[in-house]
Protein backbone atom coordinates (compact mmCIF):
# COMPACT_ATOMS: atom_id res chain seq x y z
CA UNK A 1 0.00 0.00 0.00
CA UNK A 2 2.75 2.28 0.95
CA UNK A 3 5.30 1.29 -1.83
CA UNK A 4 6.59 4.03 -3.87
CA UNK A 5 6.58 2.90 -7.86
CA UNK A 6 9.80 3.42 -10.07
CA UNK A 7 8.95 6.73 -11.83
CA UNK A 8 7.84 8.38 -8.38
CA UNK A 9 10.96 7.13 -6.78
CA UNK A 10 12.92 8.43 -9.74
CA UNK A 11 11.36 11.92 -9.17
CA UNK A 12 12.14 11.65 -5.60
CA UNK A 13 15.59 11.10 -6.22
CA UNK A 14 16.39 13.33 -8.89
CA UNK A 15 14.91 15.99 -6.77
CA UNK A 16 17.16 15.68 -4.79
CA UNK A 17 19.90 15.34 -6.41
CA UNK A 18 19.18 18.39 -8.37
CA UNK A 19 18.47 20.42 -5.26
CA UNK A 20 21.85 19.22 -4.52
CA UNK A 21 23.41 20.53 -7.58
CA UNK A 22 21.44 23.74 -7.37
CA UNK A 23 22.84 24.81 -4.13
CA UNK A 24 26.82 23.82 -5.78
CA UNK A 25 25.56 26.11 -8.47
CA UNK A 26 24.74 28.97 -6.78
CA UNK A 27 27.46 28.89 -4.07
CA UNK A 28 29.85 28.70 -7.18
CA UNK A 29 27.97 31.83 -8.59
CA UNK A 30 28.59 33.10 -5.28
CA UNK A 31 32.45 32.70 -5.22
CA UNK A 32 32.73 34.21 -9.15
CA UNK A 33 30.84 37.10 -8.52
CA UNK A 34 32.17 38.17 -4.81
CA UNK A 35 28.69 38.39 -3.76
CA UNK A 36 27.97 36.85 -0.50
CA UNK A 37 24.42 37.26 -0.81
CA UNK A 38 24.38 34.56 -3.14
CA UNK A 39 26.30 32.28 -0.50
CA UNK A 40 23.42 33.02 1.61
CA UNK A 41 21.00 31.60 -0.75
CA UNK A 42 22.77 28.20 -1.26
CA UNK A 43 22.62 28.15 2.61
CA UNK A 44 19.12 28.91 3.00
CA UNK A 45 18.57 26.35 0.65
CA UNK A 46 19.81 23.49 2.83
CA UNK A 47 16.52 23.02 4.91
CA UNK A 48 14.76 22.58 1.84
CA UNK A 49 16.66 19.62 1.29
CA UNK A 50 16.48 18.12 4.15
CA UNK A 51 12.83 18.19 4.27
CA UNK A 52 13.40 16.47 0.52
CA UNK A 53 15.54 14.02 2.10
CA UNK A 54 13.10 13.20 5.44
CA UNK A 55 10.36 12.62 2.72
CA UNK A 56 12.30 9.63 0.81
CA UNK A 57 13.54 8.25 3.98
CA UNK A 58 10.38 8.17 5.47
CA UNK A 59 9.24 6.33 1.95
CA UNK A 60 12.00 4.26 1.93
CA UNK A 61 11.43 2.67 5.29
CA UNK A 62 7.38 2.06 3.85
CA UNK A 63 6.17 4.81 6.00
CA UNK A 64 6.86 3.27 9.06
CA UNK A 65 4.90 4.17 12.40
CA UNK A 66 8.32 4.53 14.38
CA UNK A 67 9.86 7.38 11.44
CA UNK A 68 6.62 9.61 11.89
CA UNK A 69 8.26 11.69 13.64
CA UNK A 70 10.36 12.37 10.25
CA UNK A 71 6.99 13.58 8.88
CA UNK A 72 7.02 16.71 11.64
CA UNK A 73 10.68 17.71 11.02
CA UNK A 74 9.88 17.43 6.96
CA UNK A 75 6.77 19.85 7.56
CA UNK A 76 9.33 21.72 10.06
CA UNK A 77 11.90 21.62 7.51
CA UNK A 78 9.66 23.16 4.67
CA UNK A 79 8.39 26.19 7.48
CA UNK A 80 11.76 26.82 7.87
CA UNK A 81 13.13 26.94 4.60
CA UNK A 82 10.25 28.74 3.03
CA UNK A 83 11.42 31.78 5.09
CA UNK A 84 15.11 31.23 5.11
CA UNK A 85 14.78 31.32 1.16
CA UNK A 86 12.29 34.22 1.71
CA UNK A 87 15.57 36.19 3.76
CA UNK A 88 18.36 35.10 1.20
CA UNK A 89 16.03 36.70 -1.31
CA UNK A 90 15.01 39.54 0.16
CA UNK A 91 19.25 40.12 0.81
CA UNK A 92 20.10 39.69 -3.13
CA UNK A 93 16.98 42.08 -3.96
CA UNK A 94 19.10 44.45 -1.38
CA UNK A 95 22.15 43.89 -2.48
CA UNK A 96 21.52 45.17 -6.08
CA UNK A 97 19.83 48.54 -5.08
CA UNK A 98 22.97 51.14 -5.60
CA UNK A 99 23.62 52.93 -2.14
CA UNK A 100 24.03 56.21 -4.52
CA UNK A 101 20.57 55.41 -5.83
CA UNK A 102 18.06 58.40 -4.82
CA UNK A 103 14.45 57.87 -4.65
CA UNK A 104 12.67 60.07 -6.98
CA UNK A 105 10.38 62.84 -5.40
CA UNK A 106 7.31 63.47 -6.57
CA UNK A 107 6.33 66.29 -9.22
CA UNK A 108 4.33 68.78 -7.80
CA UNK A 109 2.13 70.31 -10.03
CA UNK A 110 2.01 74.07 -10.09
CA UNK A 111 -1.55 75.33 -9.63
């Protein structure tokens, strides 16, 4: 009942394994461009992935009773790394916003 078929347990794993790669990617990105920001975002990605990973253990081990617990720190997991990925984003959008930049005033019409 709880068996996972081939193709789902191919998405499963290439998933992760992509998620994987992703993060390499961007922390690379991070390293060519100087921008730490980006370092930040292959970091904030790591709870993601460990959700990812508590979901195919938990499927590998046929859902077992005694892992359920992996099911909270998956849903945990995702919490947390919706809003760590939220922050990492939020600190590239900052990051390319010129500190010289100045915020236009508005025209005032002459009545």
């Amino acid at each position: 009942m709880h068996v996972l078929s081939i193709p789902t347990w191919i998405i499963h794993v290439s998933s992760v394994v992509e998620w994987i790669v992703a993060i390499w990617l961007i922390w690379t990105y991070g390293e060519l461009t100087g921008n730490r920001n980006w370092w930040g975002l292959s970091l904030a990605m790591l709870p993601a992935l460990v959700s990812a990973m508590c979901a195919c253990t938990w499927h590998y081990f046929d859902n077992a009773e005694s892992l359920e617990w992996l099911v909270t720190l998956q849903a945990t997991m995702t919490l947390v790394g919706n809003f760590t990925l939220w922050a990492a984003a939020f600190l590239i959008w900052r990051s390319t916003k010129s500190p010289d930049t100045v915020e236009p005033k508005p025209i005032k019409s002459e009545q």
